[in-house]
Protein backbone atom coordinates (compact mmCIF):
# COMPACT_ATOMS: atom_id res chain seq x y z
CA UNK A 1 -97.50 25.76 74.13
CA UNK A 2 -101.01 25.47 75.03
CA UNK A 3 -101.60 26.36 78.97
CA UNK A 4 -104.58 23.87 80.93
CA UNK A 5 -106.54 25.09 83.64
CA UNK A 6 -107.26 22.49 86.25
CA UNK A 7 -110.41 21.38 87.12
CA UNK A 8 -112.48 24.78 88.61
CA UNK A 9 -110.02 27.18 87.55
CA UNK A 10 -111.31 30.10 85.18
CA UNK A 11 -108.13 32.62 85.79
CA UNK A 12 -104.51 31.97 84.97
CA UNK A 13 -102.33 31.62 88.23
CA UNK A 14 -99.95 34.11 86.86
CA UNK A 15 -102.64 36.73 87.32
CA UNK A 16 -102.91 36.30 90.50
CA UNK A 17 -101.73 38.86 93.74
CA UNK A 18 -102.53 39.41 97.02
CA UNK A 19 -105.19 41.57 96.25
CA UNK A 20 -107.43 39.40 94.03
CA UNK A 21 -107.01 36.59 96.34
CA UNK A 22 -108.26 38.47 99.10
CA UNK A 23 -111.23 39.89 96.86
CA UNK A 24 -111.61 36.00 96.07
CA UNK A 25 -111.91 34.90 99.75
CA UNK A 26 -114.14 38.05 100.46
CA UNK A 27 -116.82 37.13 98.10
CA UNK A 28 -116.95 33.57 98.93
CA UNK A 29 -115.47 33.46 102.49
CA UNK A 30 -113.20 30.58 101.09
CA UNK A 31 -110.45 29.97 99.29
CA UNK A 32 -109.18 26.61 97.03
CA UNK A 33 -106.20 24.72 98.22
CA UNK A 34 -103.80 26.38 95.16
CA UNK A 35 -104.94 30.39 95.97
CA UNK A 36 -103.91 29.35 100.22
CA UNK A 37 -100.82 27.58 99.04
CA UNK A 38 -99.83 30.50 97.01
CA UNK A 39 -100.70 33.37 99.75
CA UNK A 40 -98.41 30.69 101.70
CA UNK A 41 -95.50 31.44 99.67
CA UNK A 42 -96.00 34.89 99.57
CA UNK A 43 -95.64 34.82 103.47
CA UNK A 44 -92.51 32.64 103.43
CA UNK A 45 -90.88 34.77 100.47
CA UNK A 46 -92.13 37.91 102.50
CA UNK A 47 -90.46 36.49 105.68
CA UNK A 48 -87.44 35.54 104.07
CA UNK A 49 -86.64 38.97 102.37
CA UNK A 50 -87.36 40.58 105.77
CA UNK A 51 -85.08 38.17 108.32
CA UNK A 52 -82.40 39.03 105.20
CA UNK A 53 -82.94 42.93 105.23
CA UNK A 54 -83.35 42.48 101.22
CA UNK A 55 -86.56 44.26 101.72
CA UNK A 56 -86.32 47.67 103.45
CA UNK A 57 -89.92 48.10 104.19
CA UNK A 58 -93.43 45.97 103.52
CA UNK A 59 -96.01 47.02 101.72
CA UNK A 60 -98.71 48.96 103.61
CA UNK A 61 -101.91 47.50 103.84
CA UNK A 62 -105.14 49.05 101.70
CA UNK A 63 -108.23 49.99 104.76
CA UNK A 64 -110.39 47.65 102.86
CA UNK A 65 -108.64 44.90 103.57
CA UNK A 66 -107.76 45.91 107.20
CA UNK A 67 -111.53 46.51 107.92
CA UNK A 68 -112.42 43.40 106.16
CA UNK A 69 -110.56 41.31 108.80
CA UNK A 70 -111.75 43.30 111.08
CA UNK A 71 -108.44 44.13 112.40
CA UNK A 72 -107.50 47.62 112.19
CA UNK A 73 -104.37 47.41 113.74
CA UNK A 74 -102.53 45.93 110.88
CA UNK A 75 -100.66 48.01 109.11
CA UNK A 76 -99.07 45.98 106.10
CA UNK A 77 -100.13 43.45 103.60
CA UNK A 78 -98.06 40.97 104.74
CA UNK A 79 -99.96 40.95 108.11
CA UNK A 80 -103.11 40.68 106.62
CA UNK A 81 -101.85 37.45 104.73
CA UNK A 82 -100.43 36.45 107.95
CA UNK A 83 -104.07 36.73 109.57
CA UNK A 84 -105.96 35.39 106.66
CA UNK A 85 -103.62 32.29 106.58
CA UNK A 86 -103.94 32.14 110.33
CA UNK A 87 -108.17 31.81 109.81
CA UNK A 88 -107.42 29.45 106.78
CA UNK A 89 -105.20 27.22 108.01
CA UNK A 90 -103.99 27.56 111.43
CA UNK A 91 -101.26 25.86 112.78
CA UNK A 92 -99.61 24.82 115.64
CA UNK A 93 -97.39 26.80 117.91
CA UNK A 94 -96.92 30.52 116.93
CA UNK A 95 -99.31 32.20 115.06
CA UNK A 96 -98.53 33.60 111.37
CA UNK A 97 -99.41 36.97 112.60
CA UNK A 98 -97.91 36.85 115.68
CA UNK A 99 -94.40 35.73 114.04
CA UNK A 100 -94.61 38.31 111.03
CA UNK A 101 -95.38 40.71 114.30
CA UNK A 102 -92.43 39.97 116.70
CA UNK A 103 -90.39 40.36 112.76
CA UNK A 104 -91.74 43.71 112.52
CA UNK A 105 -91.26 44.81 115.87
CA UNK A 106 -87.65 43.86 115.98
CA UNK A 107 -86.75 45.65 112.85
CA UNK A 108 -88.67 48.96 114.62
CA UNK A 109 -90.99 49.22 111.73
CA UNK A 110 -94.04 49.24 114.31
């Protein structure tokens, strides 16, 4: 089975984390349409495992990619996806980071 790139794509999707993606969107301030869809599922998976307890704690966030949104205050990875997403594709009502906060809160991991 021979695996296809699509059009622009020099890395293999299964390569990807959370971590490359944000190096991604650091150098270039952007990111394609398949890299924000898959940060997107990361979030929803993320959110998921935490409304159903199947994940006792988040990851914690790396400084570098607190400090390169600026936003100290975040303590795990998730919220930085939350707040990256939020800058990348905002959307109406509450905010990404604002939900994955109130989430966070509740389960006194804050």
């Amino acid at each position: 089975m021979t695996i296809t790139n699509g059009v622009g794509v020099t890395e293999c999707q299964d390569d990807w984390t959370i971590h490359s993606i944000f190096e991604d969107w650091i150098s270039d301030r952007k990111l394609s349409r398949r890299k924000t869809g898959f940060l997107e599922t990361v979030y929803t998976n993320t959110l998921h495992d935490l409304t159903r307890e199947s994940c006792l704690s988040p990851k914690a966030a790396p400084e570098w990619m607190r400090s390169e949104l600026n936003k100290s205050w975040l303590l795990f990875e998730i919220q930085c996806v939350a707040d990256l997403l939020d800058f990348l594709k905002p959307r109406d009502g509450q905010s990404r980071e604002n939900e994955i906060f109130d989430l966070l809160d509740n389960m006194e991991l804050l």
